[in-house]
Protein backbone atom coordinates (compact mmCIF):
# COMPACT_ATOMS: atom_id res chain seq x y z
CA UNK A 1 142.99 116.98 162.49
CA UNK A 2 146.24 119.07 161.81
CA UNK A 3 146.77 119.40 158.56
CA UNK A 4 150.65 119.71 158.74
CA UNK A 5 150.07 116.24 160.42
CA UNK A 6 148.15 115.69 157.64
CA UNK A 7 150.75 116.83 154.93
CA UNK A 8 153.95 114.69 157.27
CA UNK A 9 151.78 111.54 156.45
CA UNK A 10 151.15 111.92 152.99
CA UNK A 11 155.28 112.77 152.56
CA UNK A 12 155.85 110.07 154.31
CA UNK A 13 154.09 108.00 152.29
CA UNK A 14 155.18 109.27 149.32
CA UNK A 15 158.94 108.92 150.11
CA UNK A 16 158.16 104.66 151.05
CA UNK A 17 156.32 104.50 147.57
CA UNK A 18 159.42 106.19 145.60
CA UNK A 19 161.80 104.05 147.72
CA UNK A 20 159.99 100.90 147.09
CA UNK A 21 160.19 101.74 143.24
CA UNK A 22 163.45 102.36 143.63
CA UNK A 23 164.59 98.92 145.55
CA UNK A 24 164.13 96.51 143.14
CA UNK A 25 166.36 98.70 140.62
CA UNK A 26 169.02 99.07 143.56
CA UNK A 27 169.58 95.01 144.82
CA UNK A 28 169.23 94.10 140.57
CA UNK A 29 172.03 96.89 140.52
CA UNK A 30 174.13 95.80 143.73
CA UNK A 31 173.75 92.07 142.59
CA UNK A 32 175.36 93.23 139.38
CA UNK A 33 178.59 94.06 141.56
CA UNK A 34 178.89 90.66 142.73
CA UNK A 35 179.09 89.41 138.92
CA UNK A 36 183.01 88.96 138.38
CA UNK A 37 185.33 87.24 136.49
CA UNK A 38 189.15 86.68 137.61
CA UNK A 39 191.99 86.17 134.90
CA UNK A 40 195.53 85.43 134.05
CA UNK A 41 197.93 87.26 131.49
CA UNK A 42 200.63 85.80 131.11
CA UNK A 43 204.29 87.32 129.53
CA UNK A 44 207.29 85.59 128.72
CA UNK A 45 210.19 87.17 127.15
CA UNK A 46 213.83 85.66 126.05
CA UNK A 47 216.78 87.80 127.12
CA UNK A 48 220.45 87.34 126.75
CA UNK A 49 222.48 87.57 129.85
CA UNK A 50 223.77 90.78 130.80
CA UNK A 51 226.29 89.93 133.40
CA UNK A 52 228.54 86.58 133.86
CA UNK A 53 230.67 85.85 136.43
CA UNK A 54 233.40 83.13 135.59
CA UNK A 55 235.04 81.33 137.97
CA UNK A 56 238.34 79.86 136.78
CA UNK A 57 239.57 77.05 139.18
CA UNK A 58 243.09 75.33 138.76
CA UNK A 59 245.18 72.73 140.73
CA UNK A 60 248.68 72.82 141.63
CA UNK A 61 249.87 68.94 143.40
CA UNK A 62 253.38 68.38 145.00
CA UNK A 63 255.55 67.56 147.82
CA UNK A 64 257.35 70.69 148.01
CA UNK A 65 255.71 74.50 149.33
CA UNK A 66 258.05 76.04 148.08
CA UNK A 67 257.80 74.66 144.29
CA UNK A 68 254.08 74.66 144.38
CA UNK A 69 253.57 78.34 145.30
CA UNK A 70 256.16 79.63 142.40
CA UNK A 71 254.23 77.01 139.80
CA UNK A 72 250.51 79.08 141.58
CA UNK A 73 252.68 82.43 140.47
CA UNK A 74 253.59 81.35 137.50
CA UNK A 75 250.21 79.72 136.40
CA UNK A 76 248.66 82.70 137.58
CA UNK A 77 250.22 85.01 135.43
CA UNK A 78 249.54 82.67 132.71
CA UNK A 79 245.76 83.13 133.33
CA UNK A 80 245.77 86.80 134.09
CA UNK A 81 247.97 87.27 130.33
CA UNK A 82 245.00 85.29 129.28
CA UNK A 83 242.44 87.10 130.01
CA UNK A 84 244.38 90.49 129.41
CA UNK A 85 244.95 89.59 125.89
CA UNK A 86 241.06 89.01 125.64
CA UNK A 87 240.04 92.47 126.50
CA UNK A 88 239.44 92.00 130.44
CA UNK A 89 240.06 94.75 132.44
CA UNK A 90 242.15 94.64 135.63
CA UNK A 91 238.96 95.50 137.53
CA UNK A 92 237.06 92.59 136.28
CA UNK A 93 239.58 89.94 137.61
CA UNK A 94 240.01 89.08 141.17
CA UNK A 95 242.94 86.52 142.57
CA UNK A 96 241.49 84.46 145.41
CA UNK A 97 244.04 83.33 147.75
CA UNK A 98 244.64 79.50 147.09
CA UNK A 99 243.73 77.17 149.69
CA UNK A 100 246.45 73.91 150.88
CA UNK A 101 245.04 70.60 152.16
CA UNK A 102 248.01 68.37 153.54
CA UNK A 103 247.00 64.62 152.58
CA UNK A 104 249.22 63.14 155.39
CA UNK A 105 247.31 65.33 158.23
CA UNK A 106 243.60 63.64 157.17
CA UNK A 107 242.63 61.25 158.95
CA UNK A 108 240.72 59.01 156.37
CA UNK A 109 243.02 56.86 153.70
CA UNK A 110 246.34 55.86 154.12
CA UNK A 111 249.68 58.04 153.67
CA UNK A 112 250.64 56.27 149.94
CA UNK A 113 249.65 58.68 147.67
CA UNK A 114 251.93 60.44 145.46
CA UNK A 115 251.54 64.30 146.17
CA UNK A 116 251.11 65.26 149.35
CA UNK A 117 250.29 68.95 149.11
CA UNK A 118 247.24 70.13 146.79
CA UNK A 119 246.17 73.90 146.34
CA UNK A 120 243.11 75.13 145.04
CA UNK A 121 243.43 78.84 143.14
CA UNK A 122 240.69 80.54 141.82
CA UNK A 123 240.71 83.48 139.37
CA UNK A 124 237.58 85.15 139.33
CA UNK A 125 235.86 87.17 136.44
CA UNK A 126 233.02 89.29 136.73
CA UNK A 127 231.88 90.93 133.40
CA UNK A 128 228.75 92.79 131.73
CA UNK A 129 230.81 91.56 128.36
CA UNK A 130 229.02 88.08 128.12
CA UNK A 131 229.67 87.83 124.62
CA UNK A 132 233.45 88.37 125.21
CA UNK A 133 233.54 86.30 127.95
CA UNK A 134 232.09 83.61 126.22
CA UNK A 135 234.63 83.67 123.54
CA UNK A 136 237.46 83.40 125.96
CA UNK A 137 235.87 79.81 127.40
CA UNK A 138 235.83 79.06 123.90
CA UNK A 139 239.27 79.13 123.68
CA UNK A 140 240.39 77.38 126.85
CA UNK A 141 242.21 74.76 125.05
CA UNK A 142 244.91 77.56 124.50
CA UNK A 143 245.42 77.37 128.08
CA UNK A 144 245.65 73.44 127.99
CA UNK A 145 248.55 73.93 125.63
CA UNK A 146 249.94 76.43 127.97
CA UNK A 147 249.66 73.70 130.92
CA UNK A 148 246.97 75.12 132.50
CA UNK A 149 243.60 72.47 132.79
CA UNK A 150 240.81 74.49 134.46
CA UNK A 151 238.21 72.18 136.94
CA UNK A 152 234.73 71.82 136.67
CA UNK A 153 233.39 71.67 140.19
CA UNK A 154 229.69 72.24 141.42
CA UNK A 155 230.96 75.28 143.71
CA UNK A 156 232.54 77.32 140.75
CA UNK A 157 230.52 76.81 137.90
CA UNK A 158 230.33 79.99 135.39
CA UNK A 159 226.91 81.69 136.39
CA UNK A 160 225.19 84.44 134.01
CA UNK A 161 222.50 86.74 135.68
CA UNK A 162 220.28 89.30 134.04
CA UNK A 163 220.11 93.01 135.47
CA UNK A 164 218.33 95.01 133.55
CA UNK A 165 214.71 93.61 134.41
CA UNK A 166 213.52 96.86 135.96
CA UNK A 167 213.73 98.22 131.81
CA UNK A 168 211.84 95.54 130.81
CA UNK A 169 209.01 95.49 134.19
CA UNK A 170 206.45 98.29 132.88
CA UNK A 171 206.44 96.45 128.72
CA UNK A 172 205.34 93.45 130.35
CA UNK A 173 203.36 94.40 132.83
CA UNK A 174 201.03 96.09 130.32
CA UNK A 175 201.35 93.24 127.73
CA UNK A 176 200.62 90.62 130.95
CA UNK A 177 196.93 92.71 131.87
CA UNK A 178 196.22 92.99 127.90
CA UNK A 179 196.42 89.49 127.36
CA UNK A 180 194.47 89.10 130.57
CA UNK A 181 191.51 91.02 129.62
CA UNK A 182 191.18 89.68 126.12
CA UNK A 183 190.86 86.64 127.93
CA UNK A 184 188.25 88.30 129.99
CA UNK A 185 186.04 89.53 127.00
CA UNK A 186 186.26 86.29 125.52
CA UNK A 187 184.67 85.27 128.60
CA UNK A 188 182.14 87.81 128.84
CA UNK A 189 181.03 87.17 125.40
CA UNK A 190 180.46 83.23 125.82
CA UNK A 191 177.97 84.20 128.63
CA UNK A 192 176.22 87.24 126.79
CA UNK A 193 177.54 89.96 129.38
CA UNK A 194 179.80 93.24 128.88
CA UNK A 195 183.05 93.36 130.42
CA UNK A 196 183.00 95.98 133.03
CA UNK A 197 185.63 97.92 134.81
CA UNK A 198 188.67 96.18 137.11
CA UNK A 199 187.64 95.62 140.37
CA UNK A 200 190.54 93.93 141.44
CA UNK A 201 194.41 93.27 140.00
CA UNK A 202 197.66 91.76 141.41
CA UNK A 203 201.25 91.84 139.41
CA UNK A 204 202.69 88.17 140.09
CA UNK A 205 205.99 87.77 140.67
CA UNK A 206 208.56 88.37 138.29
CA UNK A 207 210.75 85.31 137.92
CA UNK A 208 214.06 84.81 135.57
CA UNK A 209 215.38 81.35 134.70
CA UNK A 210 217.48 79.78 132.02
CA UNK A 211 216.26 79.16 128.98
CA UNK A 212 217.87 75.32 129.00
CA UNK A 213 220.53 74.01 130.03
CA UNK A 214 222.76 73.88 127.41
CA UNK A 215 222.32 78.28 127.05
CA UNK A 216 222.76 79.12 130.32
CA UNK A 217 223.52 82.73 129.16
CA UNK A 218 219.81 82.76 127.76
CA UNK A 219 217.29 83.74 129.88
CA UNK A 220 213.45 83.25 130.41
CA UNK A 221 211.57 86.40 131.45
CA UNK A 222 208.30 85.61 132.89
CA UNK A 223 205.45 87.45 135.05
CA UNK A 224 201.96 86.53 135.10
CA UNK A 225 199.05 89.31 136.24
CA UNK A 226 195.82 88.54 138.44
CA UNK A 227 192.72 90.97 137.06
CA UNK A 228 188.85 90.47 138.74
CA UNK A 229 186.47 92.42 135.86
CA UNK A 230 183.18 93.21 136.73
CA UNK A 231 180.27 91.65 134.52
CA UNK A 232 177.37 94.00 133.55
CA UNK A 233 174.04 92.65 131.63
């Protein structure tokens, strides 16, 4: 018989005997991959507002165009004095043009009322200075004394936003997978493993609401992480 045929064999042979010692280590090792554990960290932070944007809404009745839009003018520049006085700028004030409904024209109701004309002016005030602007709504019953009564409608409410979440992103972030892998190793230690490395991690979605709502110009910070470990023996 050839001996090289001879030699093939016994390599052969050798090379199914090392790779059948081998196997049993590889699927115990590959079976160790499928051992995971998936977590939550969760980060909540309270921020004051860093922008407000106040819209101030007043009502001028009458049966006369003429005397309503000189009593808009006037009240106006009552409101713009106001806010002048308080340390806003020009460029933080914008005059809407009012809007007129004609009560005789609608078509609901009868004609006995005792204004006919209503308008609708809005001054609008857009600020990063939310603690001065809060002072100035503090202060609104020096525009009641003035003559001026500001309306509280659903479409104009005062509304305070945060913008500076992208300073605040990477801080939480990091705190968010922290807390999720201390979860993890509690975890792996209440079923005798070692945590492993991340297989697998998601950042949730960062979301920004107020804190109640009585503070409005507090706001809740919160982002929660997704992190898959793997176990080892």
């Amino acid at each position: 018989m050839d001996k090289s045929r001879i030699y093939s064999g016994l390599a052969v042979m050798a090379g199914l005997i090392v790779l059948g010692c081998m196997l049993p280590c590889a699927v115990s090792k590959l079976k160790s991959f499928d051992r995971t554990v998936n977590v939550k960290g969760l980060c909540e932070r309270e921020v004051r507002a860093d922008r407000v944007v106040w819209p101030m809404t007043f009502k001028v009745v009458g049966n006369d165009l003429a005397t309503i839009s000189s009593e808009i003018k006037a009240k106006t520049a009552k409101l713009t004095d106001f806010l002048a006085k308080g340390g806003v700028s020009k460029e933080e004030i914008s005059v809407s043009v009012p809007t007129f409904s004609d009560k005789y024209t609608q078509e609901y109701g009868n004609n006995e009322r005792t204004f006919r004309y209503v308008a609708k002016c809005i001054i609008t005030v857009s600020s990063k200075n939310v603690d001065n602007i809060l002072g100035l709504m503090e202060k609104q019953t020096d525009l009641i004394n003035s003559g001026i009564t500001l309306e509280n409608e659903w479409d104009t409410k005062s509304e305070f936003s945060f913008e500076a979440l992208n300073e605040l992103k990477p801080e939480m972030i990091e705190e968010a997978t922290k807390n999720a892998r201390e979860v993890a190793q509690k975890f792996a230690k209440d079923s005798e493993s070692r945590l492993g490395k991340i297989k697998q991690a998601s950042q949730g979605t960062f979301t920004i609401t107020d804190r109640d709502n009585n503070t409005p110009y507090i706001k809740k910070v919160r982002v929660v992480t997704n992190v898959t470990y793997y176990l080892n023996n």
